[in-house]
Protein backbone atom coordinates (compact mmCIF):
# COMPACT_ATOMS: atom_id res chain seq x y z
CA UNK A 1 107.40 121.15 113.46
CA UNK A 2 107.29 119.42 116.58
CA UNK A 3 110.52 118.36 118.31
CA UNK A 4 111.10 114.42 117.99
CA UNK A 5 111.26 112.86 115.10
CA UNK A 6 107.93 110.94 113.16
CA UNK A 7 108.24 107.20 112.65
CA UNK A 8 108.25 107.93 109.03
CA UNK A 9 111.93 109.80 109.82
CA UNK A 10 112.72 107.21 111.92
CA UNK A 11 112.42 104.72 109.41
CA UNK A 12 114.18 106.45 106.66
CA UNK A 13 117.16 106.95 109.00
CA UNK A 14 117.26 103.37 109.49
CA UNK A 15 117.01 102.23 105.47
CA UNK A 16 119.72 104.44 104.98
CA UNK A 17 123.20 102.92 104.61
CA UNK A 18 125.54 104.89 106.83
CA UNK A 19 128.88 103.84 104.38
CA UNK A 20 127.16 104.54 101.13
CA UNK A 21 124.11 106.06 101.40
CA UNK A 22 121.80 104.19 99.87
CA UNK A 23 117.90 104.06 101.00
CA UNK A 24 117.10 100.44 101.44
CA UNK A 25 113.80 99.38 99.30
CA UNK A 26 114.15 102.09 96.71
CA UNK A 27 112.13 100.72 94.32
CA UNK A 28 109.14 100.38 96.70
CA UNK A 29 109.81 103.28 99.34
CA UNK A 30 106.51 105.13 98.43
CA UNK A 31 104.90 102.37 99.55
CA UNK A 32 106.74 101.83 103.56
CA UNK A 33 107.15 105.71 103.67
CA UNK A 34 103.19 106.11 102.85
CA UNK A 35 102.75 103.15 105.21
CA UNK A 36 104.96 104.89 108.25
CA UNK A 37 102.52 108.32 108.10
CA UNK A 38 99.41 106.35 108.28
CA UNK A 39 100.88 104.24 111.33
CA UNK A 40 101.59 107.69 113.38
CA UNK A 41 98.24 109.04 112.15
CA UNK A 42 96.64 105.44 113.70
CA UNK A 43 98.82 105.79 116.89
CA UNK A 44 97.59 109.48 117.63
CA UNK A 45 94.13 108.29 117.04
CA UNK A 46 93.99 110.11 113.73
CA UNK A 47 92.53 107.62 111.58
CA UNK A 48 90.54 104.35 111.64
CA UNK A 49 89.64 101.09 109.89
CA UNK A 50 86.87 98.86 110.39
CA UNK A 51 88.13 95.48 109.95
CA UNK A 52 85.20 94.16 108.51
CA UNK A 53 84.94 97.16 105.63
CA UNK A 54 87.41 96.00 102.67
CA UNK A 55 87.42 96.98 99.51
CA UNK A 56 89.51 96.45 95.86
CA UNK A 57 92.04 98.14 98.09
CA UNK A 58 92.18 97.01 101.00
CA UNK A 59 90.64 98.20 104.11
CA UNK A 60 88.86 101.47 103.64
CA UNK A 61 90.57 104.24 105.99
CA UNK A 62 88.74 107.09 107.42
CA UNK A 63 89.88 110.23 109.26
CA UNK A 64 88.86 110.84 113.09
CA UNK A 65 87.39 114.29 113.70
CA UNK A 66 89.03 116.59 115.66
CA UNK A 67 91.80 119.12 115.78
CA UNK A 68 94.13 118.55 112.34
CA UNK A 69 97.66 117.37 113.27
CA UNK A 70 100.24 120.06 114.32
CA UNK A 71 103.06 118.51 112.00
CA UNK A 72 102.78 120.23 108.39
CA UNK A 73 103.72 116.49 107.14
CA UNK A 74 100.99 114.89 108.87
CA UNK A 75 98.11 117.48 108.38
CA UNK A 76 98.83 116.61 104.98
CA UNK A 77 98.14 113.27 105.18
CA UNK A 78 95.28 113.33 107.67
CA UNK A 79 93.59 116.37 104.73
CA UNK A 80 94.10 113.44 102.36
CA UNK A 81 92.29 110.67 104.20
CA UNK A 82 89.54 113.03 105.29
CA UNK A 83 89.05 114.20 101.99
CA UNK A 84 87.25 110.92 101.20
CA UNK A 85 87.00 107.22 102.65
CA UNK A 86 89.43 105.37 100.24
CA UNK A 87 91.66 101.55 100.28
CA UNK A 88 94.79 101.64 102.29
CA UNK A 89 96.69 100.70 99.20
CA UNK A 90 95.31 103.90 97.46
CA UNK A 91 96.22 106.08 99.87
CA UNK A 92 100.11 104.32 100.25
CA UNK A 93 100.49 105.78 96.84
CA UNK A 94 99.04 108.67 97.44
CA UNK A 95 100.47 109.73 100.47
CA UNK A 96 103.91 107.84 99.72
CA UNK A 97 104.77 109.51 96.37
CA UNK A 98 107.16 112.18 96.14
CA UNK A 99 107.80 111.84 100.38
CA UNK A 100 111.23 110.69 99.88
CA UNK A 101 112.56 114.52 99.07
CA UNK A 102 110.75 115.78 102.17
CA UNK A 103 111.67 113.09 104.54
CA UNK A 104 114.96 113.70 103.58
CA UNK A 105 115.01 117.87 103.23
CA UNK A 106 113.34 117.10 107.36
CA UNK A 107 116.42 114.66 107.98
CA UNK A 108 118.96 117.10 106.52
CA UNK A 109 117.21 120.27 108.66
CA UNK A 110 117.04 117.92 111.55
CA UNK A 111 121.11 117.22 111.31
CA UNK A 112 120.55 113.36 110.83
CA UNK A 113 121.40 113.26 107.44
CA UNK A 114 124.33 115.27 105.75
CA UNK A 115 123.43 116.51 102.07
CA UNK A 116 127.03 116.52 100.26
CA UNK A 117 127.73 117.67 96.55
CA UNK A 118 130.67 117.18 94.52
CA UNK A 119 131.31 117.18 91.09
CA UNK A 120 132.40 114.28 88.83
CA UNK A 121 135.20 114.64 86.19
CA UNK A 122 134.92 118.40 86.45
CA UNK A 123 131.48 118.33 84.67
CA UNK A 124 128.91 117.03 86.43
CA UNK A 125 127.61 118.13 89.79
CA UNK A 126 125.74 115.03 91.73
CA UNK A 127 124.41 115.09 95.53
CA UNK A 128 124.25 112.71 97.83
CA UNK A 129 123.42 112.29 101.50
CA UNK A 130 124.97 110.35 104.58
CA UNK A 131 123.80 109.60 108.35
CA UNK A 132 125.08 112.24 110.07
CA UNK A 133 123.42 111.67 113.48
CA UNK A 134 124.64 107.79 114.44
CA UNK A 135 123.98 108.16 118.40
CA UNK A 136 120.38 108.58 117.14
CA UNK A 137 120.05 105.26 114.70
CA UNK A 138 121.88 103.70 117.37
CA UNK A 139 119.51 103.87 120.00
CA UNK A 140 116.65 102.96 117.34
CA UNK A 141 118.51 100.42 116.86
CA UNK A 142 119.32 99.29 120.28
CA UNK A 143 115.34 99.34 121.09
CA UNK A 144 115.08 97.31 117.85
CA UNK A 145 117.22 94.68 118.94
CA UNK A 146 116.13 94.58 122.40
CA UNK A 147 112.38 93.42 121.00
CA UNK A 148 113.27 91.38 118.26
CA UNK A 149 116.61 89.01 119.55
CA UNK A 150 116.03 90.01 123.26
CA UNK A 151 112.00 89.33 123.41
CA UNK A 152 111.54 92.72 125.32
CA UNK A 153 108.14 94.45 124.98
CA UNK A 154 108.42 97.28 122.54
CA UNK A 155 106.73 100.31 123.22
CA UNK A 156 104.20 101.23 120.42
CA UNK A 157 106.52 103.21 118.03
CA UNK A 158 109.44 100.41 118.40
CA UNK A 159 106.87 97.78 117.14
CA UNK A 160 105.42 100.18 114.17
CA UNK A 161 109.08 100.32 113.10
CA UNK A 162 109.93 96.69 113.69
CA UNK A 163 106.04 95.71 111.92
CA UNK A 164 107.52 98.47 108.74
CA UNK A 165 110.71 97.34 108.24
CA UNK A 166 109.21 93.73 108.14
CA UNK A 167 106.74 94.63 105.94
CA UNK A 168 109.09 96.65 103.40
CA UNK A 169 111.72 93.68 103.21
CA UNK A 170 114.35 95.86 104.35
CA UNK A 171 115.34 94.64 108.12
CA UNK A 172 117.61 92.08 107.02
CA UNK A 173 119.65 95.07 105.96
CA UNK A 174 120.36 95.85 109.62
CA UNK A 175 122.14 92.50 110.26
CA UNK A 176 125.03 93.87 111.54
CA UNK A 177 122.95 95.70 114.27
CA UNK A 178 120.16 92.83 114.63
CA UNK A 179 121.47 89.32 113.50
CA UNK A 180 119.55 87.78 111.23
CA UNK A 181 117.66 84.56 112.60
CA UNK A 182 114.50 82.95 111.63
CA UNK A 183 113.58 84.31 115.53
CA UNK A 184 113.90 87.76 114.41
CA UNK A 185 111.74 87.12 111.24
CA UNK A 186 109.29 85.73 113.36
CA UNK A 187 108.45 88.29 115.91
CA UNK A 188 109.31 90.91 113.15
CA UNK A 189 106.13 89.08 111.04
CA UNK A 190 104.00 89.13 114.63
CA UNK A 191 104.78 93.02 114.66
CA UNK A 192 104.05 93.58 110.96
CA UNK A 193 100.35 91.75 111.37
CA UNK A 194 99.30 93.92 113.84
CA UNK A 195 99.61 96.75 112.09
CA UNK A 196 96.83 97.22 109.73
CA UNK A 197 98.86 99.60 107.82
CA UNK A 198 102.30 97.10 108.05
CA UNK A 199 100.38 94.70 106.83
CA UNK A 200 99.02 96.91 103.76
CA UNK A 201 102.70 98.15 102.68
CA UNK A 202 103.93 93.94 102.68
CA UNK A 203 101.30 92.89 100.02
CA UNK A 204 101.86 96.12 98.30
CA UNK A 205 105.79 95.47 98.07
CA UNK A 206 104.86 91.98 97.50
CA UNK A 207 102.65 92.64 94.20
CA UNK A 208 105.34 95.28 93.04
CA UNK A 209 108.07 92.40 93.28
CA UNK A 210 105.91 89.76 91.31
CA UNK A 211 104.77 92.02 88.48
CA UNK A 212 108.70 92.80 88.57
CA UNK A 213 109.65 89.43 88.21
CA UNK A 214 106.67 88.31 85.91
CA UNK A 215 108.51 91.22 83.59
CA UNK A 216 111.79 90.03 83.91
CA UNK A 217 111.00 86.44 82.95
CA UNK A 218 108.98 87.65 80.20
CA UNK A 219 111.96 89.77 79.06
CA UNK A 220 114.41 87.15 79.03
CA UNK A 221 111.87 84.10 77.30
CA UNK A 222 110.50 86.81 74.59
């Protein structure tokens, strides 16, 4: 495993609420986490796209000969893409599902999340996990800020993470690190679009929230 962290750690360290806990965009996070491994596999020249090759699915992804990626997590995902030219949203759920436990097992063994069990009226034993690393999140965040309320130039991996959390619906979360402002929606949107994968993991989150709400509504007129 290679010493600093993926963007895919990265951005599970900043869904993560440091009072409580709880991983922003739950209900979605296959998609964004899926989303964050194809980004690093696009930024180490990896993968590819062509822009003018879209299918059901969205752009068709293929791998990029060469050496496989040293990171077990990553040579996972590139042996998926290169297994067969596929959508982008395929491969979001097939790369995303089930990476939530390893993300966090990598967090945990990395010391930027603490795994903590207790047990509940003397029966049953639950686990949970907290941020255990701030000084880390805080300088994600401070790069964060700096590009979206300051108008610095992120480096590549600050704009994959500002173009993710965009995309997932989860950066207004951070307000108490980045203000909210219809500014920081904006360049956060400008991030998110140039980033085919970004851009993938929004209208994926976006479908899942309208077939939610189509359900819903149907629920409560039937």
């Amino acid at each position: 495993m290679r010493n600093e962290t993926l963007l895919v750690e990265d951005l599970m360290l900043l869904m993560t609420d440091e009072r409580s806990g709880a991983v922003a965009g739950a209900g979605t996070l296959y998609y964004t986490l899926g989303g964050a491994v194809l980004v690093e596999l696009g930024l180490d020249g990896r993968v590819a796209v062509d822009e003018n090759d879209t299918g059901l699915n969205g752009l068709r992804v293929r791998a990029v000969a060469g050496d496989p990626p040293a990171d077990p997590l990553l040579r996972t995902a590139h042996e998926t893409v290169a297994s067969r030219v596929r959508g982008v949203q395929t491969l979001l759920i097939e790369i995303g599902t089930g990476l939530h436990t390893t993300v966090t097992d990598r967090l945990v063994e990395r010391g930027l999340l603490l795994r903590q069990s207790r047990t509940v009226l003397g029966l049953f034993r639950t686990t949970s996990t907290r941020v255990a690393d701030t000084d880390h999140k805080r300088e994600l965040l401070a790069r964060l800020r700096a590009t979206l309320v300051d108008g610095a130039e992120p480096d590549s991996r600050t704009a994959a993470l500002a173009g993710l959390l965009a995309a997932s619906g989860t950066l207004p979360t951070l307000h108490r690190s980045i203000p909210w402002s219809g500014k920081v929606f904006q360049r956060a949107k400008q991030l998110e679009q140039d980033s085919w994968a970004a851009e993938a993991v929004n209208s994926a989150v976006m479908r899942t929230m309208a077939a939610t709400s189509a359900g819903t509504a149907a629920a409560v007129t039937g």
